[in-house]
C-alpha atoms as a PDB file:
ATOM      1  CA  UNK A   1      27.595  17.550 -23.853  1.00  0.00           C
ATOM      2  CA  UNK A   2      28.144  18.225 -20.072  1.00  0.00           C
ATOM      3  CA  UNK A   3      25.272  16.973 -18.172  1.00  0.00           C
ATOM      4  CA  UNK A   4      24.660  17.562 -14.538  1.00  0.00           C
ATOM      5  CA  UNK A   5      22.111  14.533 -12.713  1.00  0.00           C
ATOM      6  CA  UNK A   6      20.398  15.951  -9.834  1.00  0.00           C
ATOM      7  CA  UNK A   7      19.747  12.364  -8.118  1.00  0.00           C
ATOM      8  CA  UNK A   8      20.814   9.626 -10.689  1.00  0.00           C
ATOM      9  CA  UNK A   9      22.011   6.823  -8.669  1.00  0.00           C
ATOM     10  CA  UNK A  10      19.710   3.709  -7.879  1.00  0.00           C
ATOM     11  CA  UNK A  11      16.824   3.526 -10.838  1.00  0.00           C
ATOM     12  CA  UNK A  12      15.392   5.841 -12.746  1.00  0.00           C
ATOM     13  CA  UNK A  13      18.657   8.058 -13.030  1.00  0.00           C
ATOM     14  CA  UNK A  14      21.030   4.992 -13.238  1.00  0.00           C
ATOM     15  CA  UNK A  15      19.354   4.180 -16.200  1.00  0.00           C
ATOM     16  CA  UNK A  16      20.051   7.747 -17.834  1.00  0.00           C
ATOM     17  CA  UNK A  17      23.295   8.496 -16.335  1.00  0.00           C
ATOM     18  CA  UNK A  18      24.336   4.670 -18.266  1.00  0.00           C
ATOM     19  CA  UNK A  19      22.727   5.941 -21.461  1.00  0.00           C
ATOM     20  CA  UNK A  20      24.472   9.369 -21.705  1.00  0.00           C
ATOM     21  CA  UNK A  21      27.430   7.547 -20.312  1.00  0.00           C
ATOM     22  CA  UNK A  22      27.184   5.255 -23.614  1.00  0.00           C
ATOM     23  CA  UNK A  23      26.484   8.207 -25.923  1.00  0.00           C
ATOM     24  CA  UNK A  24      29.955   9.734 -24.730  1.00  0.00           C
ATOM     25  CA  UNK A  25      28.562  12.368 -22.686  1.00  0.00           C
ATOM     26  CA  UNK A  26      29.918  14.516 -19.706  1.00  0.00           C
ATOM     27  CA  UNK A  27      28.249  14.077 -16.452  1.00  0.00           C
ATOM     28  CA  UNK A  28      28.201  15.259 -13.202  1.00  0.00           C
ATOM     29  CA  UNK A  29      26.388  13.538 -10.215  1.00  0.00           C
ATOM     30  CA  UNK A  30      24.953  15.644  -7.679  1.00  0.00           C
ATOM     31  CA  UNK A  31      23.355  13.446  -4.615  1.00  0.00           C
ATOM     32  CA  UNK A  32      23.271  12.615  -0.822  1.00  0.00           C
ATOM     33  CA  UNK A  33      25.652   9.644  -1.229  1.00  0.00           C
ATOM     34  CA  UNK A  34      23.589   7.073   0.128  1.00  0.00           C
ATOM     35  CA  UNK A  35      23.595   4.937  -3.114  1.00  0.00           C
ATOM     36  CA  UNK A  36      27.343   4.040  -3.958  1.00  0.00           C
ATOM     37  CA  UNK A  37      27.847   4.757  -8.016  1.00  0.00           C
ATOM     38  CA  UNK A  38      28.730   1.992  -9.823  1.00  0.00           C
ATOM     39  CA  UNK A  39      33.481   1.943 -10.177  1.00  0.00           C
ATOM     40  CA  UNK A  40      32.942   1.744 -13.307  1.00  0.00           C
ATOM     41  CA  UNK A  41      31.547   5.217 -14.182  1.00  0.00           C
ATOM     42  CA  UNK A  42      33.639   7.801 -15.357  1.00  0.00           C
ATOM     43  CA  UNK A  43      31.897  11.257 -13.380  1.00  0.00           C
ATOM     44  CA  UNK A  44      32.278  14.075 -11.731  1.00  0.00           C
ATOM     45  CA  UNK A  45      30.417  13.335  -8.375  1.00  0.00           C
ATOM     46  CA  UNK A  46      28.864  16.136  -5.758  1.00  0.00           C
ATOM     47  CA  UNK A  47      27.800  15.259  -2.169  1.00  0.00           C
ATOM     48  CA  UNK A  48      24.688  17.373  -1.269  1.00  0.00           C
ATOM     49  CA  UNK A  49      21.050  17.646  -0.039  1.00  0.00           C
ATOM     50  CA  UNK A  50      19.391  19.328  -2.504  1.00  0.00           C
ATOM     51  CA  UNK A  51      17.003  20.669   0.341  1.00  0.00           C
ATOM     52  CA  UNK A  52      18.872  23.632   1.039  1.00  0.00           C
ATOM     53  CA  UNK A  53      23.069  22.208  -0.221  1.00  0.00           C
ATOM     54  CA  UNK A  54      22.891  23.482  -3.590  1.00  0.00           C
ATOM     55  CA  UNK A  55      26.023  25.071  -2.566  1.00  0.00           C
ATOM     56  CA  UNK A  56      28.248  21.790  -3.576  1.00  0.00           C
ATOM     57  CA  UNK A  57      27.508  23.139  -7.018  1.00  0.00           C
ATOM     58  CA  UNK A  58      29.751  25.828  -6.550  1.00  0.00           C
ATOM     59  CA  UNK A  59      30.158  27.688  -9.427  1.00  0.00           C
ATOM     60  CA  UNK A  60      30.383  25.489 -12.466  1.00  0.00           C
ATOM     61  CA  UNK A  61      27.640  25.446 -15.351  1.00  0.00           C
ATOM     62  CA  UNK A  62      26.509  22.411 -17.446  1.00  0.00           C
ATOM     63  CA  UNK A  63      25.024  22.117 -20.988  1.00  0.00           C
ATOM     64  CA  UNK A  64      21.878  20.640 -19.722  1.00  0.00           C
ATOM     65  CA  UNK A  65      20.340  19.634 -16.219  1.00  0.00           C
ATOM     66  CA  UNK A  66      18.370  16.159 -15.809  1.00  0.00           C
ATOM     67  CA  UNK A  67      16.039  16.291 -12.730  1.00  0.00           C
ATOM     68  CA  UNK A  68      15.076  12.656 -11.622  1.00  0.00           C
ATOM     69  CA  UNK A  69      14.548  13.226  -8.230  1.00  0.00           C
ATOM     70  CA  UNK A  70      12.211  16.645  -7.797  1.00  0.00           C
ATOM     71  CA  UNK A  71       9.111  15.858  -5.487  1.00  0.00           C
ATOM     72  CA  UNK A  72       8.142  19.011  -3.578  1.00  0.00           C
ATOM     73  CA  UNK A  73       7.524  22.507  -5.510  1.00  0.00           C
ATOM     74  CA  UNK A  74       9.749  24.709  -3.305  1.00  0.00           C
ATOM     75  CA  UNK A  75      12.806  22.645  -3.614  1.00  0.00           C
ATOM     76  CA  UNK A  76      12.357  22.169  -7.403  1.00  0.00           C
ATOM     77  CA  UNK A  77      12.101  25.963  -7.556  1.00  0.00           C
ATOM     78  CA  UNK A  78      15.094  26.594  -5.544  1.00  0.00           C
ATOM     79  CA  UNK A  79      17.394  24.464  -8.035  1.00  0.00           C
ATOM     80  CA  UNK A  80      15.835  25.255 -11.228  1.00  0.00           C
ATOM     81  CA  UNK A  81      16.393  29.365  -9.786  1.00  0.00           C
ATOM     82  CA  UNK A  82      19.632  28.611  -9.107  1.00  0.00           C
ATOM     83  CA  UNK A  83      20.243  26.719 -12.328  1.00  0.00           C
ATOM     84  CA  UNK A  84      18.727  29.685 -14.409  1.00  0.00           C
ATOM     85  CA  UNK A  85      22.217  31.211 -16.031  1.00  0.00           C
ATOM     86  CA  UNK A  86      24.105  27.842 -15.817  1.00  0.00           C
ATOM     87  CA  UNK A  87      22.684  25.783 -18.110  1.00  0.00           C
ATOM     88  CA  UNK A  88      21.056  25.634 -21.022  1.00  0.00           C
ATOM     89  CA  UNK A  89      18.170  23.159 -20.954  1.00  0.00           C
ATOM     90  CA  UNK A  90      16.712  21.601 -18.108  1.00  0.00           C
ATOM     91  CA  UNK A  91      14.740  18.202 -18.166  1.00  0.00           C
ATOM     92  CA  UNK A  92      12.519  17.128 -15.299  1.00  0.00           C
ATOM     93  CA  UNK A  93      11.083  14.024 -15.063  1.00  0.00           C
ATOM     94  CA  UNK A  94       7.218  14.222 -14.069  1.00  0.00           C
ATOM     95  CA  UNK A  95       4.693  11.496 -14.109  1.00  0.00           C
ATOM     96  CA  UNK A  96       1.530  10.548 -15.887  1.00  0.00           C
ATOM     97  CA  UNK A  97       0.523  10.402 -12.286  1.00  0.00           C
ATOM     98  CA  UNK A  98      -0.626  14.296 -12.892  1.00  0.00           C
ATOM     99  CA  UNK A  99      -3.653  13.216 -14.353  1.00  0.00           C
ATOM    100  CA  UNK A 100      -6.797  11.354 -13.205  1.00  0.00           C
ATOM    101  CA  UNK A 101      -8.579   8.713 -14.671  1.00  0.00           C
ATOM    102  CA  UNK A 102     -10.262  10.739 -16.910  1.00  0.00           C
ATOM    103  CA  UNK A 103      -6.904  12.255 -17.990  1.00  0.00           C
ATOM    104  CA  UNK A 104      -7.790  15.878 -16.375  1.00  0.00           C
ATOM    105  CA  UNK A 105      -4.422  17.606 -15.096  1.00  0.00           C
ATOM    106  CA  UNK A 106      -4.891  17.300 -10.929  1.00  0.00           C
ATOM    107  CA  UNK A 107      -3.170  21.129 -10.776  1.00  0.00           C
ATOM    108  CA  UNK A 108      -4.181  22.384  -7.324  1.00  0.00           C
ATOM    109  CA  UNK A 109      -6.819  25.812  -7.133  1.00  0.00           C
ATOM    110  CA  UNK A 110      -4.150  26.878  -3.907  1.00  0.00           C
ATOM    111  CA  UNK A 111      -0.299  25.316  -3.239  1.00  0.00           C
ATOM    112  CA  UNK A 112      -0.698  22.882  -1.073  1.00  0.00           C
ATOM    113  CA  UNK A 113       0.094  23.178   2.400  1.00  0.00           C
ATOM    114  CA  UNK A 114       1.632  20.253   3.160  1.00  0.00           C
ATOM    115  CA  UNK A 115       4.622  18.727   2.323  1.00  0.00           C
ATOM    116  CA  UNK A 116       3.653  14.992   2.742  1.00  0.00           C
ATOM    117  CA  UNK A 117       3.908  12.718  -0.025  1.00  0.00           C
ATOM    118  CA  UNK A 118       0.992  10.319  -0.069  1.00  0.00           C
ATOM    119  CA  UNK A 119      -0.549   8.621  -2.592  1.00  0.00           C
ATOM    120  CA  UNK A 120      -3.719  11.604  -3.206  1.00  0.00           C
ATOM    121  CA  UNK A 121      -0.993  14.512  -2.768  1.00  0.00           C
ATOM    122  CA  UNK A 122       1.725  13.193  -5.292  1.00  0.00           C
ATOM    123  CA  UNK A 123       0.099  14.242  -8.709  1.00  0.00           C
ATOM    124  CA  UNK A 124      -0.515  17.303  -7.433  1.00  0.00           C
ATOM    125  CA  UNK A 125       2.553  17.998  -6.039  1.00  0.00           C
ATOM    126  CA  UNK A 126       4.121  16.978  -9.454  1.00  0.00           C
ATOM    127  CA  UNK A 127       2.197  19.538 -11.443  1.00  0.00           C
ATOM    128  CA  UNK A 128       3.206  22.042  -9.111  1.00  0.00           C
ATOM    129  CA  UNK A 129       6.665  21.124  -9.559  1.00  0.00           C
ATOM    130  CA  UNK A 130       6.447  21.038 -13.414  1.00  0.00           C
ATOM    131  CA  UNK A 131       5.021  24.729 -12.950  1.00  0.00           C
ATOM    132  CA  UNK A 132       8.808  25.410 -11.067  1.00  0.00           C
ATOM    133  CA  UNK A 133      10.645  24.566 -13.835  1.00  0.00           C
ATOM    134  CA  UNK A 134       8.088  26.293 -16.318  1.00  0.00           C
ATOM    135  CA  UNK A 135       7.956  29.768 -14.649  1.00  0.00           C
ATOM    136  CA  UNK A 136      11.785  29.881 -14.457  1.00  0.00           C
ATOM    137  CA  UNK A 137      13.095  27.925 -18.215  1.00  0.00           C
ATOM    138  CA  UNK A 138      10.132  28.688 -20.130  1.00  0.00           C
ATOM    139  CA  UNK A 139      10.996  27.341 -23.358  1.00  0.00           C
ATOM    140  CA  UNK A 140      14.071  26.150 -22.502  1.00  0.00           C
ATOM    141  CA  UNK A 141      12.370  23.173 -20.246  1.00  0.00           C
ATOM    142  CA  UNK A 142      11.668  19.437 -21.296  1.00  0.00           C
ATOM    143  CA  UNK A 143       9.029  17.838 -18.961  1.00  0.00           C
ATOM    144  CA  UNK A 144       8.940  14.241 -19.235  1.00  0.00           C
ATOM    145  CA  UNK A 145       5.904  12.522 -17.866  1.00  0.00           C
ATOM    146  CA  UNK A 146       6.561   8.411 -17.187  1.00  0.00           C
ATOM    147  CA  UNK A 147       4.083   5.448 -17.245  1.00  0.00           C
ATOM    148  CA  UNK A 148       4.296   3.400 -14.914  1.00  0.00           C
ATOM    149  CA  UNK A 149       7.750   2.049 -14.755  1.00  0.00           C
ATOM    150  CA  UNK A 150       9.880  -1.311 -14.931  1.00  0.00           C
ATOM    151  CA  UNK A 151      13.416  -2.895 -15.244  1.00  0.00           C
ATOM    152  CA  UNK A 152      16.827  -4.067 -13.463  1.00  0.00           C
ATOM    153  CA  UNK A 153      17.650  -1.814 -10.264  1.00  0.00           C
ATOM    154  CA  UNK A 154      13.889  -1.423  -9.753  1.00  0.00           C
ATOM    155  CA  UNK A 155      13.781  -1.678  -5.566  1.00  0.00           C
ATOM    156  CA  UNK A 156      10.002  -1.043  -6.009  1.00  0.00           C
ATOM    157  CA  UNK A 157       8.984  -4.521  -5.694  1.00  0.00           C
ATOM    158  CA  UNK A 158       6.433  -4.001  -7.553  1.00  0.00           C
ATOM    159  CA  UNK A 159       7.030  -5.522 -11.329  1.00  0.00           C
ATOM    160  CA  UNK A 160       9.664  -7.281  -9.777  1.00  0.00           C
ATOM    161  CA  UNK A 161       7.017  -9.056  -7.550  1.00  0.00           C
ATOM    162  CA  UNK A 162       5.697 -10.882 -10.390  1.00  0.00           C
ATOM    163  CA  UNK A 163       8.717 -11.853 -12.008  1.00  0.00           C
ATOM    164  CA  UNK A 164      10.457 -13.114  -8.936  1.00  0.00           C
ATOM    165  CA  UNK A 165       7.044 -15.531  -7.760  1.00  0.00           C
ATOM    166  CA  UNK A 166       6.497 -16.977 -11.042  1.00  0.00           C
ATOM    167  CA  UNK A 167      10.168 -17.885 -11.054  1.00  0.00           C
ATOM    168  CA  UNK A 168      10.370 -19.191  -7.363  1.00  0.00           C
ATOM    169  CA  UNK A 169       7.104 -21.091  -6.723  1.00  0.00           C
ATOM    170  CA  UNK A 170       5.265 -23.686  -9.178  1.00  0.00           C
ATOM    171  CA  UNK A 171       1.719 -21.842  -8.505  1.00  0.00           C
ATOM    172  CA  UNK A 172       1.103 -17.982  -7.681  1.00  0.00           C
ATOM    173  CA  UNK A 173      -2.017 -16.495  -6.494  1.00  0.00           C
ATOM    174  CA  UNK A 174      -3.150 -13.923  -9.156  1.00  0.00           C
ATOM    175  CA  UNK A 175      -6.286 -11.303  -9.200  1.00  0.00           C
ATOM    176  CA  UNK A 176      -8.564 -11.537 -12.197  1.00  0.00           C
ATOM    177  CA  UNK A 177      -9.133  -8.395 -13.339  1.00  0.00           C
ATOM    178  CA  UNK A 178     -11.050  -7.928 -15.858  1.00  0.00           C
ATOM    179  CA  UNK A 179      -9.987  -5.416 -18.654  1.00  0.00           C
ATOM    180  CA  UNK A 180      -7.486  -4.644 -16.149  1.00  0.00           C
ATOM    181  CA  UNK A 181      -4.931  -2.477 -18.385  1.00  0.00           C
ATOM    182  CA  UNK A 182      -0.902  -2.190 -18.256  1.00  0.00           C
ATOM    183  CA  UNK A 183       1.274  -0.075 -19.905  1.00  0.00           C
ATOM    184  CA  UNK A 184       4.815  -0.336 -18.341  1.00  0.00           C
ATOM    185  CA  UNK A 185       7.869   1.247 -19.774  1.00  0.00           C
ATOM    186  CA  UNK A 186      11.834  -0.002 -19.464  1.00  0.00           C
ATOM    187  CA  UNK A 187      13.442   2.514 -17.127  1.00  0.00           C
ATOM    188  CA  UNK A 188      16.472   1.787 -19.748  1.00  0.00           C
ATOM    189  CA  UNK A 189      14.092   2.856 -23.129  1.00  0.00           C
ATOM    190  CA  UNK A 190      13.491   5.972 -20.850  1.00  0.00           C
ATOM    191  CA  UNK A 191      16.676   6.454 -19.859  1.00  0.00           C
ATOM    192  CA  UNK A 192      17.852   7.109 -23.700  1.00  0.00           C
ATOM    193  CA  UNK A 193      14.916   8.837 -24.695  1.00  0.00           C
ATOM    194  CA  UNK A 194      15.481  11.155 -22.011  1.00  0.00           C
ATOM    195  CA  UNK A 195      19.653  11.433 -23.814  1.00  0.00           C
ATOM    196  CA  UNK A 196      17.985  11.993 -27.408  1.00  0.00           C
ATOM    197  CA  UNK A 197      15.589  15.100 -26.260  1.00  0.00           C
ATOM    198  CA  UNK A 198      18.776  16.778 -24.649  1.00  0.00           C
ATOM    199  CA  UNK A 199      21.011  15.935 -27.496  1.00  0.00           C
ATOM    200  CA  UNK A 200      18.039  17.145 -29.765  1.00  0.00           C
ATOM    201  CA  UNK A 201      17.386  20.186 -27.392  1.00  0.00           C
ATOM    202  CA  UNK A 202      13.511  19.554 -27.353  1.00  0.00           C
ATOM    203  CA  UNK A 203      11.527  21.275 -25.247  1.00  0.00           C
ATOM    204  CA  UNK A 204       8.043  21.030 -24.074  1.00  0.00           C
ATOM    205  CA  UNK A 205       5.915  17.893 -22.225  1.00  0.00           C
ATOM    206  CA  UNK A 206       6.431  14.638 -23.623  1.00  0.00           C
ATOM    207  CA  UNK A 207       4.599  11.474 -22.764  1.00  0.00           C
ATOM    208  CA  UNK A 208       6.807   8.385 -21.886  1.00  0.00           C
ATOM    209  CA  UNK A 209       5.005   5.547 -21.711  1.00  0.00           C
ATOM    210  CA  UNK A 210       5.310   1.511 -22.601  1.00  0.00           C
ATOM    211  CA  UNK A 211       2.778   0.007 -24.987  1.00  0.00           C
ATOM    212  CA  UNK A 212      -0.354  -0.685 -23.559  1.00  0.00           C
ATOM    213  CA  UNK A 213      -1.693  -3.814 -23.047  1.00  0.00           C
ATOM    214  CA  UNK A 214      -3.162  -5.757 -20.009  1.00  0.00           C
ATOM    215  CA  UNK A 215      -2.743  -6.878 -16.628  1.00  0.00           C
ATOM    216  CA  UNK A 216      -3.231 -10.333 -18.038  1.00  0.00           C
ATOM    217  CA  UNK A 217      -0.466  -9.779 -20.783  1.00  0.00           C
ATOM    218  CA  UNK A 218       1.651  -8.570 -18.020  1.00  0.00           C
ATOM    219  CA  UNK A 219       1.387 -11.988 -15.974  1.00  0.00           C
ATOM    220  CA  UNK A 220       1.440 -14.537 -19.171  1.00  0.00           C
ATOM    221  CA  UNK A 221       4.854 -12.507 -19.398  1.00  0.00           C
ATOM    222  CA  UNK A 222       6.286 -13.392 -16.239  1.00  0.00           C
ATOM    223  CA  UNK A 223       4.915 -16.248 -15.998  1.00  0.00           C
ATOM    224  CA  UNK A 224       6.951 -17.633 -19.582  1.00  0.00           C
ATOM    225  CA  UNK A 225      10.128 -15.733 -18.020  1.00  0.00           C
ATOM    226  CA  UNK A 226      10.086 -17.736 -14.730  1.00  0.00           C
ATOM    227  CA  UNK A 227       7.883 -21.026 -15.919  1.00  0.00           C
ATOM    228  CA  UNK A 228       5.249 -20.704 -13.007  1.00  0.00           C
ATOM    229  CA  UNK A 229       1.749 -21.034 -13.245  1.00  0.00           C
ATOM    230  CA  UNK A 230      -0.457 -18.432 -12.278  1.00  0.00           C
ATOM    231  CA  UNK A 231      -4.228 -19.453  -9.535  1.00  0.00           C
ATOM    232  CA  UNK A 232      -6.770 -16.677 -10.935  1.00  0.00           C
ATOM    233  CA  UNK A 233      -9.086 -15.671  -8.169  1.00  0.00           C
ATOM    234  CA  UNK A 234     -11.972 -12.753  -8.388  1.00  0.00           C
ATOM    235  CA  UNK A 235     -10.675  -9.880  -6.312  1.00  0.00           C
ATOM    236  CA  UNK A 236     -13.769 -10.304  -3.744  1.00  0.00           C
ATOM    237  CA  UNK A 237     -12.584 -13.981  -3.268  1.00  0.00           C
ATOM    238  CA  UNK A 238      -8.942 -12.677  -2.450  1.00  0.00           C
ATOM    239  CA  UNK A 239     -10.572  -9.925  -0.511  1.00  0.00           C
ATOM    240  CA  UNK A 240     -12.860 -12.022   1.863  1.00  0.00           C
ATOM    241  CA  UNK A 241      -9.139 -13.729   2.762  1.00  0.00           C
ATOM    242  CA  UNK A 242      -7.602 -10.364   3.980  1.00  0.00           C
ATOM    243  CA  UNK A 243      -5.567  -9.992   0.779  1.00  0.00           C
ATOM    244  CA  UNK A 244      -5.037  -6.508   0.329  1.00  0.00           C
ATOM    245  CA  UNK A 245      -5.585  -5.455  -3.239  1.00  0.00           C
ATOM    246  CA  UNK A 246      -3.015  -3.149  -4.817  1.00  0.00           C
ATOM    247  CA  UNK A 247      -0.142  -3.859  -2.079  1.00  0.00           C
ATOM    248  CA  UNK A 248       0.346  -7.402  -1.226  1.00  0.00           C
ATOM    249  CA  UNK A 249      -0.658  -7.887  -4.855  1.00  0.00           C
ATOM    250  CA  UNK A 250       1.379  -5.037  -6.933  1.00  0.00           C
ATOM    251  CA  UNK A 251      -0.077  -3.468 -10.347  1.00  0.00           C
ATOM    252  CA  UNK A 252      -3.680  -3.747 -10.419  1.00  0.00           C
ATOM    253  CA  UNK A 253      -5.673  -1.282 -11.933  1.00  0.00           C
ATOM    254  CA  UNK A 254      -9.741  -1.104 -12.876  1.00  0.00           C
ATOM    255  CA  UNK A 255     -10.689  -1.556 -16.360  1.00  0.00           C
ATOM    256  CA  UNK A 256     -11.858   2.394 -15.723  1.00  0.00           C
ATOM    257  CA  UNK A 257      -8.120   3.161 -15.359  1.00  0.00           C
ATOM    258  CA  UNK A 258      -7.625   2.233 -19.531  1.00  0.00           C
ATOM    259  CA  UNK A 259      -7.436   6.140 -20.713  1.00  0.00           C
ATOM    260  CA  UNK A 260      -4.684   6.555 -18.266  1.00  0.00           C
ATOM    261  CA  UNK A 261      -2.727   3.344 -19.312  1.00  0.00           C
ATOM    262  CA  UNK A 262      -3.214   4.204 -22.939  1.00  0.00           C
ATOM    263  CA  UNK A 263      -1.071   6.364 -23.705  1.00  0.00           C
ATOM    264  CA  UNK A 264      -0.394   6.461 -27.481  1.00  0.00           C
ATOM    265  CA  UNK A 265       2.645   8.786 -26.897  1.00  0.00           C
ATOM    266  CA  UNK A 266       2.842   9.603 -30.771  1.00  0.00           C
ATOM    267  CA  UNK A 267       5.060  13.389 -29.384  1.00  0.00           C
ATOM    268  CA  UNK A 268       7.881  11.134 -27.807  1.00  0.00           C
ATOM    269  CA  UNK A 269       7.461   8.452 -30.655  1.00  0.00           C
ATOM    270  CA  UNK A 270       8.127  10.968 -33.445  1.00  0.00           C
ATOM    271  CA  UNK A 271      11.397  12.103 -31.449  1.00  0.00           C
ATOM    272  CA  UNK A 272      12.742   9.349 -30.748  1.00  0.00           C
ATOM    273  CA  UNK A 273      11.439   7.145 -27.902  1.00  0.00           C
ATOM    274  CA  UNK A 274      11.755   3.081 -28.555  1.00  0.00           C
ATOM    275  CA  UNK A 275      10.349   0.681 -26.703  1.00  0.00           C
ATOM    276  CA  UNK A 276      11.407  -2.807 -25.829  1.00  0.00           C
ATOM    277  CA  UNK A 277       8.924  -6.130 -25.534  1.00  0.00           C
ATOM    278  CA  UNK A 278       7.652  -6.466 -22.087  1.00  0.00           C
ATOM    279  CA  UNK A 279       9.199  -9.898 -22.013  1.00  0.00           C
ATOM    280  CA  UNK A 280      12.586  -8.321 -22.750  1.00  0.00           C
ATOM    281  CA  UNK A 281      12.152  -6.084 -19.570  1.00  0.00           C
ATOM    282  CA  UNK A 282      10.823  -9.353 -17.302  1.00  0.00           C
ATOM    283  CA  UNK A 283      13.676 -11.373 -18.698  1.00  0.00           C
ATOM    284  CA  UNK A 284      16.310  -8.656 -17.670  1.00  0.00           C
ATOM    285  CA  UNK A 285      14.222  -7.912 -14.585  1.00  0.00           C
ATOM    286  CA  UNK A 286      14.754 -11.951 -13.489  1.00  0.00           C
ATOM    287  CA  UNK A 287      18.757 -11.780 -14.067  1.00  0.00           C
ATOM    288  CA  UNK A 288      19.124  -8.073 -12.081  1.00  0.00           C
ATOM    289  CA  UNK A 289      16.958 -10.659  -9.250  1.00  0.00           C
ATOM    290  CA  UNK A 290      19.162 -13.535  -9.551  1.00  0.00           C
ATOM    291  CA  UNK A 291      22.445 -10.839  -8.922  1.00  0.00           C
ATOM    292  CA  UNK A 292      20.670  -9.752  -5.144  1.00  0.00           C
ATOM    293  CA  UNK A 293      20.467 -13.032  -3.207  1.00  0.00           C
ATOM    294  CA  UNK A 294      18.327 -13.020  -0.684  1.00  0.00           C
ATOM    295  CA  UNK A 295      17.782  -8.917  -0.766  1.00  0.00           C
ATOM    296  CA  UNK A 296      15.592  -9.082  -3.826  1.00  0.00           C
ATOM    297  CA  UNK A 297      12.584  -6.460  -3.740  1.00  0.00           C
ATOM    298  CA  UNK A 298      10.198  -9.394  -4.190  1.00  0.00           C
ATOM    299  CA  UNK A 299       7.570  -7.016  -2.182  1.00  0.00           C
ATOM    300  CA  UNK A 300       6.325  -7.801   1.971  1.00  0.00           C
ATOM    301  CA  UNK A 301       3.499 -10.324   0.967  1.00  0.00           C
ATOM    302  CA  UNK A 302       4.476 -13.386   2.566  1.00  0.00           C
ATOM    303  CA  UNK A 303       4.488 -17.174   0.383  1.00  0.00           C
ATOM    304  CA  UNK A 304       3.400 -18.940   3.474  1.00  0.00           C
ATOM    305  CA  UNK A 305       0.018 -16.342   3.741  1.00  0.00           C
ATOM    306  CA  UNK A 306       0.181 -16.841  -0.021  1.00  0.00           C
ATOM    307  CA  UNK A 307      -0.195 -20.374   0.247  1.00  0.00           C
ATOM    308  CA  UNK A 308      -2.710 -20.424   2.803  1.00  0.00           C
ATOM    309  CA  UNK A 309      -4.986 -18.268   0.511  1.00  0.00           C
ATOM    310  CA  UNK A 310      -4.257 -20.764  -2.213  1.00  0.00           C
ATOM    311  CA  UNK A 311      -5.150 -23.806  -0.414  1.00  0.00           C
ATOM    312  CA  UNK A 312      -8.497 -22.157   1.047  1.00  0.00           C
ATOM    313  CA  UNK A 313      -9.421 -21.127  -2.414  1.00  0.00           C
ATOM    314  CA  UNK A 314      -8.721 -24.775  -4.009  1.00  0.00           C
ATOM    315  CA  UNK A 315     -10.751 -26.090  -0.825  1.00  0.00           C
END
């Protein structure tokens, strides 16, 4: 199959463009060139913004499109149109992110007039982008809608955080939350399910999503990867010390947030999707770490400030 990867170079896409690569697929690469690809993959590559230089496309035509990289509803619609004779299924990757808490679909009553991708705007944004690649594929698109996600080449800092203190310090400073849930897929596991829905030619929304379990599952998991031990504190504790919940600390969610970490993802289950153990991921996670040196994306909370919350909470 010839694939063309709008994006594909750092996480998310590596991850599929090294799965088709595996399953003896075609592909094409079409990005800015910021991210060197790896020497060892054998593709076609295309320098471009997709912001208005579709035109490094040129004329060719692909089997199937895979979309990692769509964030704003006008360019999504200007390379799905442009896509619309050239291929014959196109797969865009969403995010469970389109929902609330209560698991209603945050579609917008008017587009939204702004192009600014905060934290309140990018669900939204999202659905509107699905509705792109709806209105122009119809049944011929796959949308693909990620939990939150995890793995090697993951410059988030945000899993990685927790892999990376548990392995570098004896004690880490963690929240207790309680009920706090998790559900974290392997970028990899969603990388190949991605590969099986094109080589099935599935269409429709599928729900990709790790198995759930807790916030407190997620650290015991870490911490047996790395061999740290983890200082619970209550969140008003680690508040009252100008800890800022949610960024110096990556990951937490309220025990309200369950429905939305719970996805059973039976659709993507019965075609194919397989999911690794969490401590698999952290494991994997650790050695990707280990590769970086001193650039890991170990996240901008500092261990000295760490500390000092530590000893104050011990005092």
């Amino acid at each position: 199959m010839r694939i063309l990867a709008i994006g594909g170079t750092k996480f998310v896409g590596r991850a599929f463009v090294e799965a088709a690569l595996a399953r003896g697929h075609e592909l094409t690469i079409f990005h800015r060139g910021k991210t060197e690809l790896p020497k060892d993959w054998r593709v076609q590559e295309l320098l471009g913004n997709r912001d208005g230089g579709l035109d490094a496309l040129g004329d060719q035509s692909w089997d199937a499109v895979y979309d990692s990289c769509g964030y704003l509803p006008r360019v999504v619609k200007a390379s799905a149109e442009t896509l619309r004779d050239r291929c014959r299924r196109y797969l865009f990757i969403s995010t469970i992110s389109v929902y609330d808490l209560e698991l209603n679909l945050q579609r917008p009553e008017r587009p939204l007039e702004s192009e600014e991708i905060t934290n309140e705007a990018y669900g939204p944004l999202k659905v509107e982008c699905e509705d792109a690649v709806a209105a122009v594929f119809g049944d011929r698109a796959t949308i693909v809608r990620p939990g939150l996600i995890a793995g090697p080449y993951d410059y988030t800092g945000r899993f990685a955080y927790w892999v990376n203190r548990f392995a570098s310090f004896g004690t880490v400073l963690v929240p207790e939350i309680p009920g706090g849930p998790m559900q974290l897929i392997d970028a990899r596991d969603l990388g190949a399910f991605c590969v099986t829905l094109l080589e099935q030619g599935l269409g429709g929304i599928f729900h990709a999503a790790g198995e759930a379990t807790t916030f407190d599952a997620m650290i015991a998991a870490c911490a047996s990867i790395g061999g740290g031990e983890g200082i619970r504190v209550p969140t008003d504790v680690l508040e009252s010390h100008g800890v800022r919940l949610g960024e110096d600390l990556p990951l937490m969610w309220p025990a309200e947030a369950s429905r939305l970490l719970g996805f059973e993802c039976n659709e993507s289950l019965a075609a194919g999707l397989s999911r690794r153990p969490l401590r698999e991921t952290a494991a994997d996670t650790l050695a990707w770490l280990y590769t970086l040196g001193d650039e890991r994306p170990v996240g901008a909370y500092g261990r000295a400030e760490e500390e000092r919350v530590l000893a104050a909470v011990r005092a």
